[in-house]
PDB file of N, CA and C in Angstrom:
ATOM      1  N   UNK A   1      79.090 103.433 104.082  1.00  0.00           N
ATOM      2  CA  UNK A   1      80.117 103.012 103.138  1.00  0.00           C
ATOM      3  C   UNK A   1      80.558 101.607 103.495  1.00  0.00           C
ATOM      4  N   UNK A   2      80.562 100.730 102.987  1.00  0.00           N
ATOM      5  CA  UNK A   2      81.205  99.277 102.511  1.00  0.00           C
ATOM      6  C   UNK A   2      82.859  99.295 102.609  1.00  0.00           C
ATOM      7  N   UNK A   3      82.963  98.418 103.375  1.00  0.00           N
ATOM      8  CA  UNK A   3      84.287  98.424 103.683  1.00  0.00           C
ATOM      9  C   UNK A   3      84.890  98.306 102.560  1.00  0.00           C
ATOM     10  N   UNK A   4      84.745  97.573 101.634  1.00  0.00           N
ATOM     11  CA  UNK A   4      85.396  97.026 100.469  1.00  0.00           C
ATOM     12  C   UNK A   4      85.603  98.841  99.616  1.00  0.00           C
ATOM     13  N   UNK A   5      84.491  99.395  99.497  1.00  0.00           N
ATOM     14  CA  UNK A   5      84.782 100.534  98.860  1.00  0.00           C
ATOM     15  C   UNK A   5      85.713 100.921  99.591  1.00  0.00           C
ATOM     16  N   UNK A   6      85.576 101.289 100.678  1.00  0.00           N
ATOM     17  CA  UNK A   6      86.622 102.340 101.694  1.00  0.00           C
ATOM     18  C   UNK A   6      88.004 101.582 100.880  1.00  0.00           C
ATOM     19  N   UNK A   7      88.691 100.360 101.305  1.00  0.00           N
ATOM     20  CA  UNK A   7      89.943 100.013 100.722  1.00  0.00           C
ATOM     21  C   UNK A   7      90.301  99.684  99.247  1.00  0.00           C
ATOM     22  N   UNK A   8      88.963 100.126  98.486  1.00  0.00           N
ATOM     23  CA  UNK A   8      89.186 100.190  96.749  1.00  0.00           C
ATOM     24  C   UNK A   8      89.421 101.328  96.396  1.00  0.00           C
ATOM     25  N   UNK A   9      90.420 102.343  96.885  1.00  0.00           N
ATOM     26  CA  UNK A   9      90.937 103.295  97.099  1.00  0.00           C
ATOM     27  C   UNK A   9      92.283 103.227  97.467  1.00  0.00           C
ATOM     28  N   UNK A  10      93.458 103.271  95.959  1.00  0.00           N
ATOM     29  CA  UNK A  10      95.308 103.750  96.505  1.00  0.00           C
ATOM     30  C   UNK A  10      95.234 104.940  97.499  1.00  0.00           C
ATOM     31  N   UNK A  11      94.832 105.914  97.423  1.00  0.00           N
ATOM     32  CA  UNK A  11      94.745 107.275  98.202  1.00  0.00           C
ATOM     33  C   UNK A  11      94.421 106.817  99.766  1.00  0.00           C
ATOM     34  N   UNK A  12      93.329 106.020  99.883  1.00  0.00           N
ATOM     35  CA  UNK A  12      93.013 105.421 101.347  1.00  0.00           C
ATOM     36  C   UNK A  12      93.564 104.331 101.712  1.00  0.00           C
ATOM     37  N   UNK A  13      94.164 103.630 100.852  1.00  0.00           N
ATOM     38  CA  UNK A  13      95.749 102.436 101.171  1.00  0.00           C
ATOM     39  C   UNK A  13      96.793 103.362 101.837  1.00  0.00           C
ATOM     40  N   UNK A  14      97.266 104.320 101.417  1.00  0.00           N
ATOM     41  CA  UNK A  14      98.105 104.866 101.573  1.00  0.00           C
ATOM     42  C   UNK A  14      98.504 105.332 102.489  1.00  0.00           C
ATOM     43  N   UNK A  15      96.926 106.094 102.904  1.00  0.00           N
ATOM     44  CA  UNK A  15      96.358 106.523 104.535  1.00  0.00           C
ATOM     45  C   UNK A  15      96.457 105.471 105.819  1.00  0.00           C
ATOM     46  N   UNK A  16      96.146 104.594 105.083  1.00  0.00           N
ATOM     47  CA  UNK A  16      95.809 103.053 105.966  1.00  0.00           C
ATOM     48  C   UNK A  16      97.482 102.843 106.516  1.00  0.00           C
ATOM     49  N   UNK A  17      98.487 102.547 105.596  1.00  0.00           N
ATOM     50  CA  UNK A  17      99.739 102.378 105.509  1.00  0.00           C
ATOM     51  C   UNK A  17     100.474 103.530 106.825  1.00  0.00           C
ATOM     52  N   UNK A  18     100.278 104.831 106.451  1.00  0.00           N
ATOM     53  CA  UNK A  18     101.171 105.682 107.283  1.00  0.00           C
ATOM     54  C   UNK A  18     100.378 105.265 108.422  1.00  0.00           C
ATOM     55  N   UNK A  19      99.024 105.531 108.764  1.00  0.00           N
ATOM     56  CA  UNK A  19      98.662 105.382 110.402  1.00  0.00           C
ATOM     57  C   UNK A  19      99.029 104.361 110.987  1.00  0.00           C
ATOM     58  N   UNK A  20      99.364 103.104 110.123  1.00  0.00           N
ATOM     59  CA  UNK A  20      99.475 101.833 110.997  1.00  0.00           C
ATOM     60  C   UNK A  20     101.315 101.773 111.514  1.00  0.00           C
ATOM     61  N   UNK A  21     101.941 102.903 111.505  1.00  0.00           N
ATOM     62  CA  UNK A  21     102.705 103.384 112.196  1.00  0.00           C
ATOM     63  C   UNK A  21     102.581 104.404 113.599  1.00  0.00           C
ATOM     64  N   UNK A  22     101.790 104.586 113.628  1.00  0.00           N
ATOM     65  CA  UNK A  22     101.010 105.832 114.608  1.00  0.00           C
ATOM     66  C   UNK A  22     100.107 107.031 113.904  1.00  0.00           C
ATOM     67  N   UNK A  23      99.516 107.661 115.335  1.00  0.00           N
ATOM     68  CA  UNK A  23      98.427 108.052 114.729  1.00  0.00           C
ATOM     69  C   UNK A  23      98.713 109.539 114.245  1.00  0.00           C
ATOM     70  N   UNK A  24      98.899 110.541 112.972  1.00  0.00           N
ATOM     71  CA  UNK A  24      99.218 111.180 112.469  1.00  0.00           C
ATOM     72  C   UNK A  24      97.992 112.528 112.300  1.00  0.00           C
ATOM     73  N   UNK A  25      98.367 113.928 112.719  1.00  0.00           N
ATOM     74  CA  UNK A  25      97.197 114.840 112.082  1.00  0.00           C
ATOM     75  C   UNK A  25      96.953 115.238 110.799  1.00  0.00           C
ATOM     76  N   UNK A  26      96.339 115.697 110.398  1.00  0.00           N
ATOM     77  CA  UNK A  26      96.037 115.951 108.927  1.00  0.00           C
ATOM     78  C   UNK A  26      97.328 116.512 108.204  1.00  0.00           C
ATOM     79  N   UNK A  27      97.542 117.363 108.372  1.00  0.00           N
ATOM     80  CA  UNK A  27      98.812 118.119 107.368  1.00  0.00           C
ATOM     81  C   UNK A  27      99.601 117.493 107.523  1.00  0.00           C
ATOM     82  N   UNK A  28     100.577 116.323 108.193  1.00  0.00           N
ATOM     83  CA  UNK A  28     101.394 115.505 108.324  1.00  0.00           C
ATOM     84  C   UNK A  28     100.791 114.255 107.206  1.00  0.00           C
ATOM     85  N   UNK A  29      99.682 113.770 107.395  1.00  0.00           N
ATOM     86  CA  UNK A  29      99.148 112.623 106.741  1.00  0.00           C
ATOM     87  C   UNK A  29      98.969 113.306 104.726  1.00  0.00           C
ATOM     88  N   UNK A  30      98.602 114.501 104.968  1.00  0.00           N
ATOM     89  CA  UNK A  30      98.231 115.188 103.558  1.00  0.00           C
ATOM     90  C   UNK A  30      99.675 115.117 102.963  1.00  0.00           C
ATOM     91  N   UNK A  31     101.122 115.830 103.800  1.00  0.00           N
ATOM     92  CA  UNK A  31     102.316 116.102 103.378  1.00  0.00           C
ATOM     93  C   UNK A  31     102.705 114.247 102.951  1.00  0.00           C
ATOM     94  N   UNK A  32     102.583 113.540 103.753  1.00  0.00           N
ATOM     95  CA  UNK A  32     103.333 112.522 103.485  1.00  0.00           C
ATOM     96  C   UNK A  32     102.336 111.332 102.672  1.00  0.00           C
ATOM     97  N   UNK A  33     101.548 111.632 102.008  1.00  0.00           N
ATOM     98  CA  UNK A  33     101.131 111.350 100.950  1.00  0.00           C
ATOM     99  C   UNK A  33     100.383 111.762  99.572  1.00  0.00           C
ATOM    100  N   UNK A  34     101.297 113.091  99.757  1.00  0.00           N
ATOM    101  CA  UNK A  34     101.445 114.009  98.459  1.00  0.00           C
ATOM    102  C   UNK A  34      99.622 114.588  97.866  1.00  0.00           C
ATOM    103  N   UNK A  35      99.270 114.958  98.877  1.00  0.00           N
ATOM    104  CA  UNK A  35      97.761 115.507  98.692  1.00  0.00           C
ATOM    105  C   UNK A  35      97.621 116.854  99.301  1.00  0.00           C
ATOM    106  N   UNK A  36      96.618 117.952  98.929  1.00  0.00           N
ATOM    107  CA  UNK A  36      96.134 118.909  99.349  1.00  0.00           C
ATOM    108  C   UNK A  36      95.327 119.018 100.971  1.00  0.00           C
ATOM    109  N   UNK A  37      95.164 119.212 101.286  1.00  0.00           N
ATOM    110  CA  UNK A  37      94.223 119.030 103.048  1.00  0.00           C
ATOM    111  C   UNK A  37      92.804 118.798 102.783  1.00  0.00           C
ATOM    112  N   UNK A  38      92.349 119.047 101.862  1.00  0.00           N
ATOM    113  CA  UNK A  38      90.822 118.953 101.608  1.00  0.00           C
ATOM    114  C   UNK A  38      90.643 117.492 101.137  1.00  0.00           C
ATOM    115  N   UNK A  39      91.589 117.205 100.238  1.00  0.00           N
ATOM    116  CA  UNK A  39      91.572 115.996  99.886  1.00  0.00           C
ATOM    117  C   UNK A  39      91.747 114.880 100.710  1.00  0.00           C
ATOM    118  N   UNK A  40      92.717 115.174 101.490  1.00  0.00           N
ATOM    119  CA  UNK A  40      93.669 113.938 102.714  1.00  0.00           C
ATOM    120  C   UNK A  40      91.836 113.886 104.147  1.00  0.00           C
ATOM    121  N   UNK A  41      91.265 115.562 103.828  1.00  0.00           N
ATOM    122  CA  UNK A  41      89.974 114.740 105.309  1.00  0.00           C
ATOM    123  C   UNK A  41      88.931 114.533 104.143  1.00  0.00           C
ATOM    124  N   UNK A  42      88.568 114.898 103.332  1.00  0.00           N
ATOM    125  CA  UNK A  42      87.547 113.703 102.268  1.00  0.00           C
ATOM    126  C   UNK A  42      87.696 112.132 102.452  1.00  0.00           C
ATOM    127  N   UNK A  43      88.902 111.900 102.141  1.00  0.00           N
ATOM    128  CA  UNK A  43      89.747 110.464 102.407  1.00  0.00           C
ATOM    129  C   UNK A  43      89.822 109.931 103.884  1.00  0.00           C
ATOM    130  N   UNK A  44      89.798 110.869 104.989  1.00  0.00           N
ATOM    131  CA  UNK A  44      89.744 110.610 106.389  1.00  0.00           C
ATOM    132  C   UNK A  44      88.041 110.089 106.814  1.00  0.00           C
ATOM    133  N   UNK A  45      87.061 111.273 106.104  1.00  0.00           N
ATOM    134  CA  UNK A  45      86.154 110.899 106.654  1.00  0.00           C
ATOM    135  C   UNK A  45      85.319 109.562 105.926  1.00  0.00           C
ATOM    136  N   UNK A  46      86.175 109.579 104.770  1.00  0.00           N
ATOM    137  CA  UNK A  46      85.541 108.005 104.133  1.00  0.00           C
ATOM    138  C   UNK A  46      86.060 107.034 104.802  1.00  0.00           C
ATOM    139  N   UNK A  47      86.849 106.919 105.332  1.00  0.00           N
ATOM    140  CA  UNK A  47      87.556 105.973 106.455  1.00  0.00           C
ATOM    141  C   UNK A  47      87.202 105.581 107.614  1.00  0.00           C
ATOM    142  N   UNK A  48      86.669 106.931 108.095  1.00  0.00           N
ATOM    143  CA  UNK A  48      86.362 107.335 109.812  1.00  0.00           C
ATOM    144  C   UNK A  48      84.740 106.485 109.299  1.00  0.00           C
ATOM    145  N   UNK A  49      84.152 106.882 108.411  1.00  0.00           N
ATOM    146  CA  UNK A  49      82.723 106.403 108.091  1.00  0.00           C
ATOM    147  C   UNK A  49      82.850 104.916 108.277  1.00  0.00           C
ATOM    148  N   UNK A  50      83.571 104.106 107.399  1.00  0.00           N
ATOM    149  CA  UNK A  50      84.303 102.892 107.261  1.00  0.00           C
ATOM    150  C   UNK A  50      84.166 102.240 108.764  1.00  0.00           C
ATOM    151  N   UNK A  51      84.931 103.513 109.507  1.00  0.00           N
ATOM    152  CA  UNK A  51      85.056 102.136 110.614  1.00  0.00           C
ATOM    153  C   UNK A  51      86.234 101.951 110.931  1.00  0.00           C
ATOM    154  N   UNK A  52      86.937 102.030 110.417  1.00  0.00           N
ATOM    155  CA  UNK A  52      88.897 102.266 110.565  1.00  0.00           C
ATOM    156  C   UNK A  52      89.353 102.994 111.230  1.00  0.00           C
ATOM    157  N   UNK A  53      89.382 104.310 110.869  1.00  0.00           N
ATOM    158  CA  UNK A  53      89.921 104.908 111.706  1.00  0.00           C
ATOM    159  C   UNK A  53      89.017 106.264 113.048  1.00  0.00           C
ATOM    160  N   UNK A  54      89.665 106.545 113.945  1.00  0.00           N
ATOM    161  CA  UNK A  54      88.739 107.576 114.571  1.00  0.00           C
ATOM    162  C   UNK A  54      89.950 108.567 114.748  1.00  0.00           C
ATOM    163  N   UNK A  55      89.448 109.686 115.180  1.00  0.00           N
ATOM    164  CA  UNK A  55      90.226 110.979 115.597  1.00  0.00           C
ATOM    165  C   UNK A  55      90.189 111.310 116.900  1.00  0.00           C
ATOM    166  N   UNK A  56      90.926 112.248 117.341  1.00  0.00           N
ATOM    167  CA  UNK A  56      91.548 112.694 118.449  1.00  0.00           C
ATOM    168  C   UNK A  56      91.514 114.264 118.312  1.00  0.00           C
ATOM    169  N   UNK A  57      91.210 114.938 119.271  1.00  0.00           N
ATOM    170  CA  UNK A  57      92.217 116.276 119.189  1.00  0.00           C
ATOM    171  C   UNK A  57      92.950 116.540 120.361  1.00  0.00           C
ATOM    172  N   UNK A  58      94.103 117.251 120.481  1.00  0.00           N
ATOM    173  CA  UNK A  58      94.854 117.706 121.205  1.00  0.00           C
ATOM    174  C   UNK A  58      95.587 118.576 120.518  1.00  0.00           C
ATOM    175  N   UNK A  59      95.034 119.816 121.619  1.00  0.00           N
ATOM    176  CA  UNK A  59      95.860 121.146 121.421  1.00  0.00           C
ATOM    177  C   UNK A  59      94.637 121.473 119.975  1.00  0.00           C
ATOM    178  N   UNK A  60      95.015 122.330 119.160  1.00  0.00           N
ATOM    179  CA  UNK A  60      94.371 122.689 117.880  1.00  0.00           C
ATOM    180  C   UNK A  60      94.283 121.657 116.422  1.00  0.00           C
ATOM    181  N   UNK A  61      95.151 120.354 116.989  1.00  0.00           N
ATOM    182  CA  UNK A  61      95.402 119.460 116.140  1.00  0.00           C
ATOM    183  C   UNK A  61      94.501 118.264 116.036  1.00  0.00           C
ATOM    184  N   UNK A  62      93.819 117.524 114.785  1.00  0.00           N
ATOM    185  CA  UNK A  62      93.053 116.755 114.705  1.00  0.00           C
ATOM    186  C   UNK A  62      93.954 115.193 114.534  1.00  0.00           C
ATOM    187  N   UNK A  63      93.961 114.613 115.202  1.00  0.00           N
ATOM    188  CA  UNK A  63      95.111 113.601 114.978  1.00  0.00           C
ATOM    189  C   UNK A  63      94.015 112.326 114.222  1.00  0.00           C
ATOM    190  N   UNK A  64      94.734 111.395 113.818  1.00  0.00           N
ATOM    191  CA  UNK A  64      93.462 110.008 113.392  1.00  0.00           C
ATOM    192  C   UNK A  64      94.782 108.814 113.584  1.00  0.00           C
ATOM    193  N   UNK A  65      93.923 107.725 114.095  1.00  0.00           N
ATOM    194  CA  UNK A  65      94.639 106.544 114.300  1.00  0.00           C
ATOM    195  C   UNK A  65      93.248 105.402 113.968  1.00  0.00           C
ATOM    196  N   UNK A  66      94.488 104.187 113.266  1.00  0.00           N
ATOM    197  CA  UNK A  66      93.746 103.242 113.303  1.00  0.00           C
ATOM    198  C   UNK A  66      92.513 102.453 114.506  1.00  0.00           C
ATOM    199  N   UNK A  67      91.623 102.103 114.214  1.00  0.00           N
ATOM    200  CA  UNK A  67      91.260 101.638 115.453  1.00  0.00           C
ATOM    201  C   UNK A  67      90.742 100.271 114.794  1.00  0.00           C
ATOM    202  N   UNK A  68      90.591  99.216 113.493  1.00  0.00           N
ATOM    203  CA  UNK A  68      90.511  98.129 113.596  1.00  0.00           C
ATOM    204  C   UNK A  68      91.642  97.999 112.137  1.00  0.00           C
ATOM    205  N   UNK A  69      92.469  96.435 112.550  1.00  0.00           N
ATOM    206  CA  UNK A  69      93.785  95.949 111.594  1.00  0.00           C
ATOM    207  C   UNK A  69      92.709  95.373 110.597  1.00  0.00           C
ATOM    208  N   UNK A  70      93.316  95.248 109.519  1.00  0.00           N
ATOM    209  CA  UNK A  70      92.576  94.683 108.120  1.00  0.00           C
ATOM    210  C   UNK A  70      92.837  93.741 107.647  1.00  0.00           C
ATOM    211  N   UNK A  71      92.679  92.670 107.936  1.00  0.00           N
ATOM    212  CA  UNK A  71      93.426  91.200 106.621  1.00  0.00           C
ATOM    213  C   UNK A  71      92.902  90.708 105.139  1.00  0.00           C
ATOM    214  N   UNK A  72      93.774  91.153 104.336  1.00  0.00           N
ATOM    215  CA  UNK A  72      92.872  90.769 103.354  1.00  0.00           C
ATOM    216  C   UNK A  72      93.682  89.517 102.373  1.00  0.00           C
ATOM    217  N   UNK A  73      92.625  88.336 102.421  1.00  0.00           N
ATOM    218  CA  UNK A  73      93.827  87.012 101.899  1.00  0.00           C
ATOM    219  C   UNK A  73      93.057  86.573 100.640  1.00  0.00           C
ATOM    220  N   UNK A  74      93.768  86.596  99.161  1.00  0.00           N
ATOM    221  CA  UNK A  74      93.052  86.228  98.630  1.00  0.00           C
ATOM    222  C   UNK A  74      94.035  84.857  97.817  1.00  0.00           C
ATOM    223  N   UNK A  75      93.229  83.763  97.390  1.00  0.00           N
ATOM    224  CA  UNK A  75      93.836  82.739  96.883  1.00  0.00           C
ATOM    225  C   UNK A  75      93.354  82.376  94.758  1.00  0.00           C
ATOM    226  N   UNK A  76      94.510  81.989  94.856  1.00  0.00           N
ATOM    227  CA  UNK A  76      94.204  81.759  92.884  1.00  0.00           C
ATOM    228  C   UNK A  76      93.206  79.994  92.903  1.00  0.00           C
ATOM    229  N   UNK A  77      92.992  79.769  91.895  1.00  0.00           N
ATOM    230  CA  UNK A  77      92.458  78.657  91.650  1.00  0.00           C
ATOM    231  C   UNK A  77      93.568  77.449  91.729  1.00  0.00           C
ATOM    232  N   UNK A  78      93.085  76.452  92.787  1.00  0.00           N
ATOM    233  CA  UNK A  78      91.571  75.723  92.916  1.00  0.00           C
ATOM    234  C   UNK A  78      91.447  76.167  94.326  1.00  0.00           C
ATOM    235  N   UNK A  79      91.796  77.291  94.846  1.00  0.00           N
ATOM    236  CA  UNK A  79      91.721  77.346  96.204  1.00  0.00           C
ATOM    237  C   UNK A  79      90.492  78.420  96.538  1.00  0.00           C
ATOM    238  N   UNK A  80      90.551  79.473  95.115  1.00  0.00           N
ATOM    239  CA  UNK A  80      89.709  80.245  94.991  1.00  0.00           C
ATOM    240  C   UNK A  80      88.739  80.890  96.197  1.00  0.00           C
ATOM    241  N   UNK A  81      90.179  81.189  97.315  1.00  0.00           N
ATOM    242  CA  UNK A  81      89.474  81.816  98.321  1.00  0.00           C
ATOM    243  C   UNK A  81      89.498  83.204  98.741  1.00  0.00           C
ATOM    244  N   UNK A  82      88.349  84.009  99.192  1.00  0.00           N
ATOM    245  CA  UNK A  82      88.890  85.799  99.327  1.00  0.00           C
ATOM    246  C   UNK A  82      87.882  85.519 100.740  1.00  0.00           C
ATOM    247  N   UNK A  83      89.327  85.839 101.631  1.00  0.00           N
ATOM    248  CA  UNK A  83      88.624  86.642 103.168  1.00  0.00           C
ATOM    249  C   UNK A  83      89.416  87.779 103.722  1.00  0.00           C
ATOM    250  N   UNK A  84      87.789  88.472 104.406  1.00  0.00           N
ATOM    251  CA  UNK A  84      88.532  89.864 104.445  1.00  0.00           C
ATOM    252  C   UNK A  84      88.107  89.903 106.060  1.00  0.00           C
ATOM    253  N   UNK A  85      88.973  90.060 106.862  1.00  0.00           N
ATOM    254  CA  UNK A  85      89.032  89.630 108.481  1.00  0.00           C
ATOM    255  C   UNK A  85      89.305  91.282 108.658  1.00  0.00           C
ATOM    256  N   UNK A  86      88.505  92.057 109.648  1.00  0.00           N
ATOM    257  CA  UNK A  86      89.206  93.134 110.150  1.00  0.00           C
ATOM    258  C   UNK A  86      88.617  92.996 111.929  1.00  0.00           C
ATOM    259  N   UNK A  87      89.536  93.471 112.858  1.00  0.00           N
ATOM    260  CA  UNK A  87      89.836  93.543 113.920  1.00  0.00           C
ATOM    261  C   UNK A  87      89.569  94.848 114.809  1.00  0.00           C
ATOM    262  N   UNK A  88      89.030  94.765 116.280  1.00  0.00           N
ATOM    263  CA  UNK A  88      89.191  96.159 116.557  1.00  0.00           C
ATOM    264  C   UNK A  88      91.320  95.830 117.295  1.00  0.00           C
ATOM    265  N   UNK A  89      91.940  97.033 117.262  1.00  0.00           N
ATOM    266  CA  UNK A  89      92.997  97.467 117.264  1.00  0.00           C
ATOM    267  C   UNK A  89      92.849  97.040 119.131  1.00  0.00           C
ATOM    268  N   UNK A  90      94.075  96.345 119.199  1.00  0.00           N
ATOM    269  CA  UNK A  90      93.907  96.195 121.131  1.00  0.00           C
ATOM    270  C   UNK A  90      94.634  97.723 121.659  1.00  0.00           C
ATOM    271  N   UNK A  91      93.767  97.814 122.597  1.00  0.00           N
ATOM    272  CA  UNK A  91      93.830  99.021 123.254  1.00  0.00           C
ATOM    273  C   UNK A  91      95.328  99.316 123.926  1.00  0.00           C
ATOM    274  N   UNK A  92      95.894  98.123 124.189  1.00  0.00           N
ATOM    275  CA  UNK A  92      97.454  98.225 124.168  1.00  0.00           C
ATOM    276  C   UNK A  92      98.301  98.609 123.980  1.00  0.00           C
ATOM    277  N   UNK A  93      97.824  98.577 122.219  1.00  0.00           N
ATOM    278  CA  UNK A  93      98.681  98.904 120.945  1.00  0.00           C
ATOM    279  C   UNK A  93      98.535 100.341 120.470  1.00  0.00           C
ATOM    280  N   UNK A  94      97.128 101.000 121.355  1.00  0.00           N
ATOM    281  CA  UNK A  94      97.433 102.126 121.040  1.00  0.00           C
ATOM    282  C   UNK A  94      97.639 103.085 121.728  1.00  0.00           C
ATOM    283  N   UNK A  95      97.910 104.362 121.030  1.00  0.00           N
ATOM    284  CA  UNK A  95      98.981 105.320 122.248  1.00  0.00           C
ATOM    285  C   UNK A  95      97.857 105.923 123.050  1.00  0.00           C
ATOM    286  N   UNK A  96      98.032 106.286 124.003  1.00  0.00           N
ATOM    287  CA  UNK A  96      97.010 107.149 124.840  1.00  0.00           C
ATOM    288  C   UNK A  96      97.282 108.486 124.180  1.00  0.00           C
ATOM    289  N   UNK A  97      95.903 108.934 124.530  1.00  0.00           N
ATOM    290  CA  UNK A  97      95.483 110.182 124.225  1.00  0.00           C
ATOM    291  C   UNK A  97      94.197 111.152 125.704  1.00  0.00           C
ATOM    292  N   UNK A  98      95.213 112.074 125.646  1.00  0.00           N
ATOM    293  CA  UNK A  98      93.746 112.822 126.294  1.00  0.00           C
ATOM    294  C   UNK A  98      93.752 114.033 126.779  1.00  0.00           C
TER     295      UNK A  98
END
């Protein structure tokens, strides 16, 4: 999957949006963006495919966190510029897991 597809998707914006607060398990990520569970890991694993995000488990729970930031800058005419910069996530920034 093409990155560009992965984020030509509101449903996987949305996803993108809550994790880049921390990393959330499915029924939390499904509840807080008004989707069914089947739907919210369809949307996970088009993501996880992507390149964005990866998963975790702990305990019986599948958690997913970002693992690269996304920039996307686009300019009107005469500047007529579109770049799309994505990052891996510094290991810093994210929470341990294990």
């Amino acid at each position: 999957m093409y990155l560009l597809d992965a984020l030509g998707n509101g449903t996987r914006l949305a996803i993108l949006r809550k994790l880049s607060r921390g990393p959330m398990y499915v029924s939390e990520l499904a509840d807080a963006t008004g989707m069914d569970g089947k739907t919210a890991v369809h949307h996970l694993s088009t993501l996880e495919e992507a390149g964005l995000i990866a998963s975790y488990r702990r305990g019986n729970r599948k958690y997913y966190e970002l693992v690269r930031s996304v920039e996307l800058r686009i300019a009107p005419p005469p500047e007529r510029s579109f770049v799309l910069q994505t990052d891996d996530v510094d290991e810093a920034d994210s929470p341990t897991h294990g």
